[in-house]
N, C-alpha and C. Protein backbone atom coordinates (compact mmCIF):
# COMPACT_ATOMS: atom_id res chain seq x y z
N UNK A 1 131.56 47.36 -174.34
CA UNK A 1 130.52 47.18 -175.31
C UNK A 1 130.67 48.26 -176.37
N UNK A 2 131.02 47.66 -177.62
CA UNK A 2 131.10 48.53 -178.76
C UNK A 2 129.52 49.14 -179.28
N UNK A 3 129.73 50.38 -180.24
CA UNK A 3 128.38 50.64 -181.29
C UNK A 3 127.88 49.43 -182.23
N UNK A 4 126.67 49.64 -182.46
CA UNK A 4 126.05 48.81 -183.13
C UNK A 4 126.20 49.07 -184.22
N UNK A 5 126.65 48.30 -184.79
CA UNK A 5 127.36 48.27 -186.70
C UNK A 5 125.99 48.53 -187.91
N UNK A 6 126.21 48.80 -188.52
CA UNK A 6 125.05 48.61 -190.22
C UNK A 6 124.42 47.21 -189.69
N UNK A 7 125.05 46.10 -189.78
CA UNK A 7 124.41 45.15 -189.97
C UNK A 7 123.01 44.32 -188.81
N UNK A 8 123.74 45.01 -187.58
CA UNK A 8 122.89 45.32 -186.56
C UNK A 8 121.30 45.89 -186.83
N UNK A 9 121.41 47.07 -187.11
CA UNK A 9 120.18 48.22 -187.55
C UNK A 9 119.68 47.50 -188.75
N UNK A 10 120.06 46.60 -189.85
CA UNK A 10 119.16 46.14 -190.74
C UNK A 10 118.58 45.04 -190.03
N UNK A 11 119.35 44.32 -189.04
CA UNK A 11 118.56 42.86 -188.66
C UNK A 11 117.35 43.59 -187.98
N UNK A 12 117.49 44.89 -187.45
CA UNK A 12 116.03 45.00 -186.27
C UNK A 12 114.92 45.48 -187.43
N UNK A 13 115.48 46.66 -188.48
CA UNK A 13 114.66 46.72 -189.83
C UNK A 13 114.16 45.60 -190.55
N UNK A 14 114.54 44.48 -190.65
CA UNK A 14 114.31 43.55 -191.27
C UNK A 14 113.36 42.71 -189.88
N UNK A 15 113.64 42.98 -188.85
CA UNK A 15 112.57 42.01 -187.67
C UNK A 15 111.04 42.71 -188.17
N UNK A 16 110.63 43.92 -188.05
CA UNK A 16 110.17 44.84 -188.02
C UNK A 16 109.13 44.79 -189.28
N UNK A 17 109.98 44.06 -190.50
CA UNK A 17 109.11 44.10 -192.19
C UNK A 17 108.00 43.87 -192.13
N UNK A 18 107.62 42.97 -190.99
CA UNK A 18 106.20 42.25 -191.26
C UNK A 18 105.08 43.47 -190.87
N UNK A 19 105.74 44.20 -189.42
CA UNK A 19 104.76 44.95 -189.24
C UNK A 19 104.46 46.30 -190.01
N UNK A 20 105.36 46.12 -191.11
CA UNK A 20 105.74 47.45 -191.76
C UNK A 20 104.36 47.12 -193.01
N UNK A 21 104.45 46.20 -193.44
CA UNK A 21 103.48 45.69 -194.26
C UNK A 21 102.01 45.71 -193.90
N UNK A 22 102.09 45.41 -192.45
CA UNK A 22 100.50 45.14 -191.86
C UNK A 22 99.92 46.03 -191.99
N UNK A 23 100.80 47.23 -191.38
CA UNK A 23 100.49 48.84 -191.09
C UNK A 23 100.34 49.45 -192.84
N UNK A 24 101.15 49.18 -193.82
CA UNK A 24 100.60 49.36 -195.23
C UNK A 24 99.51 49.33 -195.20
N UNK A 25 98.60 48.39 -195.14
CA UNK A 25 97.50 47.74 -195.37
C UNK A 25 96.61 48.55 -194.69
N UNK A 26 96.82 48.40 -193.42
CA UNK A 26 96.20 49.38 -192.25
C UNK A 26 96.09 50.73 -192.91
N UNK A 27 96.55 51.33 -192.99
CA UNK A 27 96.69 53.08 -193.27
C UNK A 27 96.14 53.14 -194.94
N UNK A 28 96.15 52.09 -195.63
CA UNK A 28 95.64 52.35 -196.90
C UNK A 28 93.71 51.99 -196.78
N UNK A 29 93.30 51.29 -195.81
CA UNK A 29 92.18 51.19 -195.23
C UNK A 29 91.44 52.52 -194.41
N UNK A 30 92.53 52.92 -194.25
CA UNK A 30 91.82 54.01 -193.05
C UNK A 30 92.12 55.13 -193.74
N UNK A 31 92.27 55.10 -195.06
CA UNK A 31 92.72 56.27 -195.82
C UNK A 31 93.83 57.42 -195.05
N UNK A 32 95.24 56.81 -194.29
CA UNK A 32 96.11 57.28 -194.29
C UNK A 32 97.11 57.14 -194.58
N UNK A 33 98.21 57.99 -194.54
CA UNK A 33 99.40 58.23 -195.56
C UNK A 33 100.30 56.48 -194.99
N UNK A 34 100.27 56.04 -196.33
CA UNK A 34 100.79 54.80 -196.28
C UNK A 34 102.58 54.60 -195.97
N UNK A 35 102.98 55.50 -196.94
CA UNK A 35 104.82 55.82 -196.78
C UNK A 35 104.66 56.25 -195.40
N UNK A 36 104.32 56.99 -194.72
CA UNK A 36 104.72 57.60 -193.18
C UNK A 36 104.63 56.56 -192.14
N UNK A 37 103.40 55.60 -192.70
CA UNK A 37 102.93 54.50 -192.00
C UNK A 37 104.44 53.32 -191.55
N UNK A 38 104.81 53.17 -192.29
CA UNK A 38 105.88 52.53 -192.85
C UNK A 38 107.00 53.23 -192.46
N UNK A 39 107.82 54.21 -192.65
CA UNK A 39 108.52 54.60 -192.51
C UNK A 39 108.53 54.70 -191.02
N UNK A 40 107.39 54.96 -189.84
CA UNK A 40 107.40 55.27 -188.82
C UNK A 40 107.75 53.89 -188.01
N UNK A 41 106.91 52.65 -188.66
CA UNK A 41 107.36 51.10 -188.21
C UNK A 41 108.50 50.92 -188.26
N UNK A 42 109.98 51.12 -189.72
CA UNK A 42 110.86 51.14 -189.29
C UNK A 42 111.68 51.37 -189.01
N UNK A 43 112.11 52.84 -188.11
CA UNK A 43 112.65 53.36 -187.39
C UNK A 43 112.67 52.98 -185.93
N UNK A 44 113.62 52.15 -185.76
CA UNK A 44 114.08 51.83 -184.30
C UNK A 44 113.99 52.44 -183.31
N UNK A 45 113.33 52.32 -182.55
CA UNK A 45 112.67 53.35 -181.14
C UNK A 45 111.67 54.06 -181.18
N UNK A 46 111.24 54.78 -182.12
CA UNK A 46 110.06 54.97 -182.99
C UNK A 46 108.93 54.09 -183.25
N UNK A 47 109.49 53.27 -183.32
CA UNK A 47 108.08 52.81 -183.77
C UNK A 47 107.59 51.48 -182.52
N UNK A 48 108.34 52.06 -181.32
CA UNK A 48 107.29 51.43 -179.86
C UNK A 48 106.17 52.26 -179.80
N UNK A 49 106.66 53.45 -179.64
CA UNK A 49 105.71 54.62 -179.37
C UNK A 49 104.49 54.49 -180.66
N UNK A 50 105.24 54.29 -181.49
CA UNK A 50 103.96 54.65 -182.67
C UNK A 50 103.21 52.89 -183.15
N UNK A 51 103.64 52.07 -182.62
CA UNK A 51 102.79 51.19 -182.81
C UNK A 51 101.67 50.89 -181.85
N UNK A 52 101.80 51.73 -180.51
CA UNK A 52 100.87 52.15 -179.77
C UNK A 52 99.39 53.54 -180.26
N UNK A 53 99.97 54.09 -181.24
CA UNK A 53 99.44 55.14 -181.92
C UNK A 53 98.55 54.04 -182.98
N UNK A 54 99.25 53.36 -183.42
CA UNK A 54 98.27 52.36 -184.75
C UNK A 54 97.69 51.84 -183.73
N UNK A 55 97.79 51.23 -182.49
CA UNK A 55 96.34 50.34 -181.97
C UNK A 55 95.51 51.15 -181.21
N UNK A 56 95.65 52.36 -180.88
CA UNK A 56 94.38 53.01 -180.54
C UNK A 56 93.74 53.89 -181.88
N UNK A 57 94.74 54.47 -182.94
CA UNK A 57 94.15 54.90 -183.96
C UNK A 57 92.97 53.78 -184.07
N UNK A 58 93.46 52.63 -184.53
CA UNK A 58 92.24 51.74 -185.08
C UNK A 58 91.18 51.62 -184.73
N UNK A 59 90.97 51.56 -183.19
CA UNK A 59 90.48 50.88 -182.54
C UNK A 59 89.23 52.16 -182.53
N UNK A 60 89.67 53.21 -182.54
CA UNK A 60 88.65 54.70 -182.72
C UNK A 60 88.03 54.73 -183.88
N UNK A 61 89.58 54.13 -184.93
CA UNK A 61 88.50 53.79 -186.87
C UNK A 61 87.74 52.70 -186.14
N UNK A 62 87.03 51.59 -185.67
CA UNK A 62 86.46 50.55 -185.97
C UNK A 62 85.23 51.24 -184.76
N UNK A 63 85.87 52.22 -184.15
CA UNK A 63 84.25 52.74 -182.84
C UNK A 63 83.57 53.55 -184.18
N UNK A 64 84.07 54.58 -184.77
CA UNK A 64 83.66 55.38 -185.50
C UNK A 64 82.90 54.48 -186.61
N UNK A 65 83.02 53.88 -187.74
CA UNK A 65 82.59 53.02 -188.42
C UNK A 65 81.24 52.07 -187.74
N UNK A 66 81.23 51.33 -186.63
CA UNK A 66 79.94 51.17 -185.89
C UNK A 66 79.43 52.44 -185.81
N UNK A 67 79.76 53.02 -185.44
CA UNK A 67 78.54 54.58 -185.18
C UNK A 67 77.78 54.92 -186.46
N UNK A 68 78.70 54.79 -187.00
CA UNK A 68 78.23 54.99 -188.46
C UNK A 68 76.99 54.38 -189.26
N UNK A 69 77.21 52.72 -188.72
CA UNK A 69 76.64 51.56 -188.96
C UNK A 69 74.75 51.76 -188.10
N UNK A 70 75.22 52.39 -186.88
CA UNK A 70 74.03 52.08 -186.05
C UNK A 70 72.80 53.51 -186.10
N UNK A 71 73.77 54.37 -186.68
CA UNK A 71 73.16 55.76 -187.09
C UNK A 71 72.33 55.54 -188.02
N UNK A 72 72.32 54.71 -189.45
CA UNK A 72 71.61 54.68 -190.24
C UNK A 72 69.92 54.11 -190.07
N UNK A 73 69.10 54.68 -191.02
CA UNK A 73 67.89 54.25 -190.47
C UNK A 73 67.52 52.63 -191.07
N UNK A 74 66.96 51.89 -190.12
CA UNK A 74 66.55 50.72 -190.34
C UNK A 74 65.88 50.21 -191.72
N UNK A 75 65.22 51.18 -192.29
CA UNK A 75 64.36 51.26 -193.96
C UNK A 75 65.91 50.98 -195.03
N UNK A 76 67.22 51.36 -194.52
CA UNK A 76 68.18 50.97 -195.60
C UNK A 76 69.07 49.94 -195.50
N UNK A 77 68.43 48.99 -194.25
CA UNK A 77 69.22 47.81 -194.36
C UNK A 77 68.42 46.33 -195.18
N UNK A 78 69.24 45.53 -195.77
CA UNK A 78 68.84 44.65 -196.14
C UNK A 78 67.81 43.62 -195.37
């Protein structure tokens, strides 16, 4: 079994685009660094570990944001 050529490493970069985009979106929502976001999705092997990091990050942005929601006093909701 030979090394894995250039063209190899772009097909898994190129598998990868969609989530590279999602995570754009993601990190520009949660007001974090969008290029790192991205850059961390596509790096091969990297970004198992760190796409585990984006679903509990979130999941703490969307606890935090309810807290937020349920903290406020009842006189300022519609």
């Amino acid at each position: 079994m030979g090394t894995f050529s250039i063209w190899h490493w772009l097909i898994v970069v190129f598998m990868f685009a969609p989530f590279a985009i999602g995570n754009y979106f993601i990190a520009d929502r949660m007001e974090r660094s969008k290029v790192l976001w991205v850059i961390l999705t596509l790096i091969p092997f990297v970004n198992f570990i760190f796409m585990y990091y984006v679903m509990f990050a979130v999941v703490i942005y969307i606890l935090g944001k309810l807290n937020q929601l349920t903290e406020q006093p009842e006189a300022s909701l519609p």
